[in-house]
N, C-alpha and C. Protein backbone atom coordinates (compact mmCIF):
# COMPACT_ATOMS: atom_id res chain seq x y z
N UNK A 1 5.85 -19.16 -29.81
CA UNK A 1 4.95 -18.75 -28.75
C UNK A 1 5.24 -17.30 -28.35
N UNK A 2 4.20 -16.43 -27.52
CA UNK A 2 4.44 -14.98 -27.38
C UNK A 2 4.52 -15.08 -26.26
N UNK A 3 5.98 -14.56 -25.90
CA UNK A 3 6.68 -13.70 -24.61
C UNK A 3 5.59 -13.42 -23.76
N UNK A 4 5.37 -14.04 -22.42
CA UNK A 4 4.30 -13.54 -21.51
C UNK A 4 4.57 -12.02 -21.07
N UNK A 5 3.75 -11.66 -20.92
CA UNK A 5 3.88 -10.62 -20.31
C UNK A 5 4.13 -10.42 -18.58
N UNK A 6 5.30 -9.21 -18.32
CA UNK A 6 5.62 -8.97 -16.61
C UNK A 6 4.32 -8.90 -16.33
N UNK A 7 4.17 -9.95 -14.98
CA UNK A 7 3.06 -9.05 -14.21
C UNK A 7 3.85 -8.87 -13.24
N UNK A 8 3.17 -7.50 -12.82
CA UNK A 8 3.71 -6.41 -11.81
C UNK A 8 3.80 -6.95 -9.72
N UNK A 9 4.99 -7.12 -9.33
CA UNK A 9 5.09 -7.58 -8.24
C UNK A 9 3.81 -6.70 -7.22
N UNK A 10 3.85 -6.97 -6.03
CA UNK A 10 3.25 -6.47 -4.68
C UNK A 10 3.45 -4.74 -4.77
N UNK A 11 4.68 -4.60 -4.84
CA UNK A 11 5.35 -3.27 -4.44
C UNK A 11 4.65 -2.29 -5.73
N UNK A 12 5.30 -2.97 -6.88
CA UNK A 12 4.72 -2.09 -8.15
C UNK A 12 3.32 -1.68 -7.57
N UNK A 13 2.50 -3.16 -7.79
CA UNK A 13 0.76 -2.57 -7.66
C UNK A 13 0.56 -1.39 -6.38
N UNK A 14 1.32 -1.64 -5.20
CA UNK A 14 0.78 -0.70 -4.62
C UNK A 14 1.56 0.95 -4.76
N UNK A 15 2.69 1.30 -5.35
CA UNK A 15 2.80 2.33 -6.03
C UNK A 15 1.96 2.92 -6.55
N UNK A 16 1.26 1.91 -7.48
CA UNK A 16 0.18 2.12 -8.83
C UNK A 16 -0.61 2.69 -7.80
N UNK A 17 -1.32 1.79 -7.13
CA UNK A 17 -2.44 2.07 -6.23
C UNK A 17 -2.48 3.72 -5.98
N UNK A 18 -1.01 3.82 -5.03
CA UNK A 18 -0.96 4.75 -4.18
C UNK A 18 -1.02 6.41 -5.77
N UNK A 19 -0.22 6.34 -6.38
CA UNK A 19 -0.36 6.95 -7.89
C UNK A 19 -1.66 7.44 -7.93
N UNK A 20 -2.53 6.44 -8.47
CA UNK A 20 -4.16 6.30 -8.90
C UNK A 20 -4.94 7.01 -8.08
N UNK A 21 -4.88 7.06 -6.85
CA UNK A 21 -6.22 6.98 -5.63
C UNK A 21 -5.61 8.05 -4.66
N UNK A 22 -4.11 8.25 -4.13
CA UNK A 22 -3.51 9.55 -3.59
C UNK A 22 -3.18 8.51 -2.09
N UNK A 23 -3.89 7.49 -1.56
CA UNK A 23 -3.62 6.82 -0.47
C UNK A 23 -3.73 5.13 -0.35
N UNK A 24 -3.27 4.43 0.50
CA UNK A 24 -4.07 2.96 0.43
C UNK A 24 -4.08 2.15 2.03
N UNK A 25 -4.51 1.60 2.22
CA UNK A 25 -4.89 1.28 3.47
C UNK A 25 -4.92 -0.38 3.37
N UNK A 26 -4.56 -1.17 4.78
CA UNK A 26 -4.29 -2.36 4.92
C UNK A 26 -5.45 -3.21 4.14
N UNK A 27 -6.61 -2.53 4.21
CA UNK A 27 -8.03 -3.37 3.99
C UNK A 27 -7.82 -3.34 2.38
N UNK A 28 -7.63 -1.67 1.73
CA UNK A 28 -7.43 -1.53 0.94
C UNK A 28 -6.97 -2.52 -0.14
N UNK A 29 -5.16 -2.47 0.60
CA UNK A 29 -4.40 -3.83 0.26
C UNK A 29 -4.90 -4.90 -0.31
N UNK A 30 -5.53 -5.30 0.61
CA UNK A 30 -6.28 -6.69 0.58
C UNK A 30 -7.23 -6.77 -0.35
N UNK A 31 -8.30 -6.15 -0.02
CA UNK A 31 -9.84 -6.26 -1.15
C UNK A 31 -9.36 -5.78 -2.55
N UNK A 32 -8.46 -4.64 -3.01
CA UNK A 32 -8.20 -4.36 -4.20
C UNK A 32 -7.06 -4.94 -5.00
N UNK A 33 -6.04 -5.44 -4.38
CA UNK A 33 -4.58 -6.10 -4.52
C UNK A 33 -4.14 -7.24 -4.88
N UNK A 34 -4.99 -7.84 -3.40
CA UNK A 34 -5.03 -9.01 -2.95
C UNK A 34 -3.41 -9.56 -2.52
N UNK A 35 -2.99 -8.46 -1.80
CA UNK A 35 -2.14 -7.87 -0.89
C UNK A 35 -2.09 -7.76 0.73
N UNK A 36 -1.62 -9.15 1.46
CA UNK A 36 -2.11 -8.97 3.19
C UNK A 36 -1.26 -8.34 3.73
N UNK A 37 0.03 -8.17 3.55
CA UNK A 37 0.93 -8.00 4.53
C UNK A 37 1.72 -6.37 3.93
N UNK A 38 0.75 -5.11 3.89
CA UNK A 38 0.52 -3.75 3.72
C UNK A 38 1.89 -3.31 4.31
N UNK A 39 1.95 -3.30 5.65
CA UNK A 39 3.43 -2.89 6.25
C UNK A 39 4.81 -3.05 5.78
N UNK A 40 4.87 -4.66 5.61
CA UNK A 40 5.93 -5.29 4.98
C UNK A 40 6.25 -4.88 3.69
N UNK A 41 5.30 -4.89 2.70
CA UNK A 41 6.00 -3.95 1.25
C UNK A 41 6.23 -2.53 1.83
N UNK A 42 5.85 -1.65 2.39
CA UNK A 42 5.68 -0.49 2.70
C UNK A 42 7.21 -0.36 3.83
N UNK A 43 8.07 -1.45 4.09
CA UNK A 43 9.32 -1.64 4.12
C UNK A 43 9.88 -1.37 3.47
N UNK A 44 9.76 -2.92 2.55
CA UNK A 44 10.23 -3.08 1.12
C UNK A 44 10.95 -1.86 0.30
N UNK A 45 9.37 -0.71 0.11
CA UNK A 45 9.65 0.13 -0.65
C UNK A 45 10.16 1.34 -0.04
N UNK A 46 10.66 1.48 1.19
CA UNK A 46 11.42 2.61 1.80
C UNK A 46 12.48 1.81 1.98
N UNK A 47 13.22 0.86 1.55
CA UNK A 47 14.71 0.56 1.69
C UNK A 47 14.79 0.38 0.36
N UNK A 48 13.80 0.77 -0.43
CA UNK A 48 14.36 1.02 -2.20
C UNK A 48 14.18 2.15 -2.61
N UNK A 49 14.46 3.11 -1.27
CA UNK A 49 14.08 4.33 -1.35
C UNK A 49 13.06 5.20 -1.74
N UNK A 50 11.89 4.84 -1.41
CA UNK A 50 10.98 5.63 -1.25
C UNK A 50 10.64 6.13 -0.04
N UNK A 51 9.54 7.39 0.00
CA UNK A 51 9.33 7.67 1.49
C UNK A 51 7.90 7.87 1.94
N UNK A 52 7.62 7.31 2.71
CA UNK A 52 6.25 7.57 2.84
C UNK A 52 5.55 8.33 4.05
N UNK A 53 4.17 8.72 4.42
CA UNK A 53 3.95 9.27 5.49
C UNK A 53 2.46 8.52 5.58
N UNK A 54 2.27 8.43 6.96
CA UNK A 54 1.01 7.78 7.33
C UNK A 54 0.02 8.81 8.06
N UNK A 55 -1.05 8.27 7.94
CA UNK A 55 -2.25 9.19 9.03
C UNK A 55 -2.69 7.82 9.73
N UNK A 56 -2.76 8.27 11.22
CA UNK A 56 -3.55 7.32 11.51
C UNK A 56 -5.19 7.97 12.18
N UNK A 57 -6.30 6.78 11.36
CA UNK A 57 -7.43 6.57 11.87
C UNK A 57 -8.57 6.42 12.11
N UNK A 58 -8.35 6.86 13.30
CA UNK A 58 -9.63 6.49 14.48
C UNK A 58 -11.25 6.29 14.08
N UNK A 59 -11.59 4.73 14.45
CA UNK A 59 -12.91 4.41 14.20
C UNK A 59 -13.63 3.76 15.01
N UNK A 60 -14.35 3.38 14.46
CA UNK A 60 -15.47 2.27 15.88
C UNK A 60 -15.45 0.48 14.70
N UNK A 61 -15.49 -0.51 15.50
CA UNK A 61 -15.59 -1.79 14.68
C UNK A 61 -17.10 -1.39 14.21
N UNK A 62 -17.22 -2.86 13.90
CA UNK A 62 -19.06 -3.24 14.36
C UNK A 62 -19.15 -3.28 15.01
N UNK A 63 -18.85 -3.91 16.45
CA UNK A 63 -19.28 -4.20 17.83
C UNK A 63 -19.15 -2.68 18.42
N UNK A 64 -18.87 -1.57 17.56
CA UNK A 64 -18.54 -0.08 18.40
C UNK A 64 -17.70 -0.08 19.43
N UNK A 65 -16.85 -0.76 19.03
CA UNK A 65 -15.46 -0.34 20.18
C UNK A 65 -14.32 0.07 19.00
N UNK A 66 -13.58 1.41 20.00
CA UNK A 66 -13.12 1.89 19.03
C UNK A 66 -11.45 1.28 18.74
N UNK A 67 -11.17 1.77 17.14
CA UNK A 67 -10.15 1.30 16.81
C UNK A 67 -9.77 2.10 15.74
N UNK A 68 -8.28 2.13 15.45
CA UNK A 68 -7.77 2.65 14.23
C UNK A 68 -6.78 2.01 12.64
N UNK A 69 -6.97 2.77 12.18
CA UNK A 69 -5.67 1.60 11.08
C UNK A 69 -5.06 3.14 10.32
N UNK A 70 -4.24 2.05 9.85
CA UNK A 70 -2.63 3.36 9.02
C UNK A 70 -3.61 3.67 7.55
N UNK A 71 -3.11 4.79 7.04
CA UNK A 71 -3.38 4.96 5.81
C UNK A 71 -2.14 5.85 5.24
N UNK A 72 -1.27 5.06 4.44
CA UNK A 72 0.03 5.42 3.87
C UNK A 72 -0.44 6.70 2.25
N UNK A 73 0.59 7.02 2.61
CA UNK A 73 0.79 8.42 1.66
C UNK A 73 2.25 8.38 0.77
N UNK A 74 2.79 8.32 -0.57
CA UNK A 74 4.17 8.38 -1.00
C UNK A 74 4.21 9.87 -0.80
N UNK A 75 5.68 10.40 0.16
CA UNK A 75 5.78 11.30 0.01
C UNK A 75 6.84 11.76 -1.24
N UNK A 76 7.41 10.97 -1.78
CA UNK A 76 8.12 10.93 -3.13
C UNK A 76 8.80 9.77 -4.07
N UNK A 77 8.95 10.19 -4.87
CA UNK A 77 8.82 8.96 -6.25
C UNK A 77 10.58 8.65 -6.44
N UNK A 78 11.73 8.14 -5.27
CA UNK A 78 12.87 8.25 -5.80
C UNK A 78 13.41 7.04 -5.85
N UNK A 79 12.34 5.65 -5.53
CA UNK A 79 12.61 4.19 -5.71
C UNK A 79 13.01 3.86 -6.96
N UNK A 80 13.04 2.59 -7.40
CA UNK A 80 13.36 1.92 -8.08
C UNK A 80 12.62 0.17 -7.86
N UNK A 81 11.45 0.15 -7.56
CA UNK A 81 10.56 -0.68 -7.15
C UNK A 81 10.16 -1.34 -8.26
């Protein structure tokens, strides 16, 4: 039989992500990943030494009340994720 192939944990994909696209965002996470808990790897991968920087923001829902969310940035590649 043939050796399955790694598939790539949480952390990897969103490296990749972040690599590919320059940013990624909680929703992001989710709809492209299928990745809920955005913050928690984004732990993960700064105590495996990476570093990151966020922007936050500011929007309106649907109902037009306003609100914001994080959008993470790697500021360098020195993990091991």
């Amino acid at each position: 039989m043939p050796k399955a192939e790694k598939r790539p944990n949480q952390c990897e994909l969103i490296l990749k992500y972040i690599r590919d696209f320059g940013s990624i965002t909680s929703w992001q996470a989710y709809e492209d990943l299928g990745v809920i808990r955005l913050p928690s790897r984004i732990f993960e991968l700064k105590e495996a030494g990476y570093e990151f920087s966020k922007k936050r923001v500011y929007t309106k829902n649907r109902y037009g009340i306003k609100t914001y969310y994080d959008e993470f940035y790697l500021k360098e590649q020195t993990g091991n994720a």
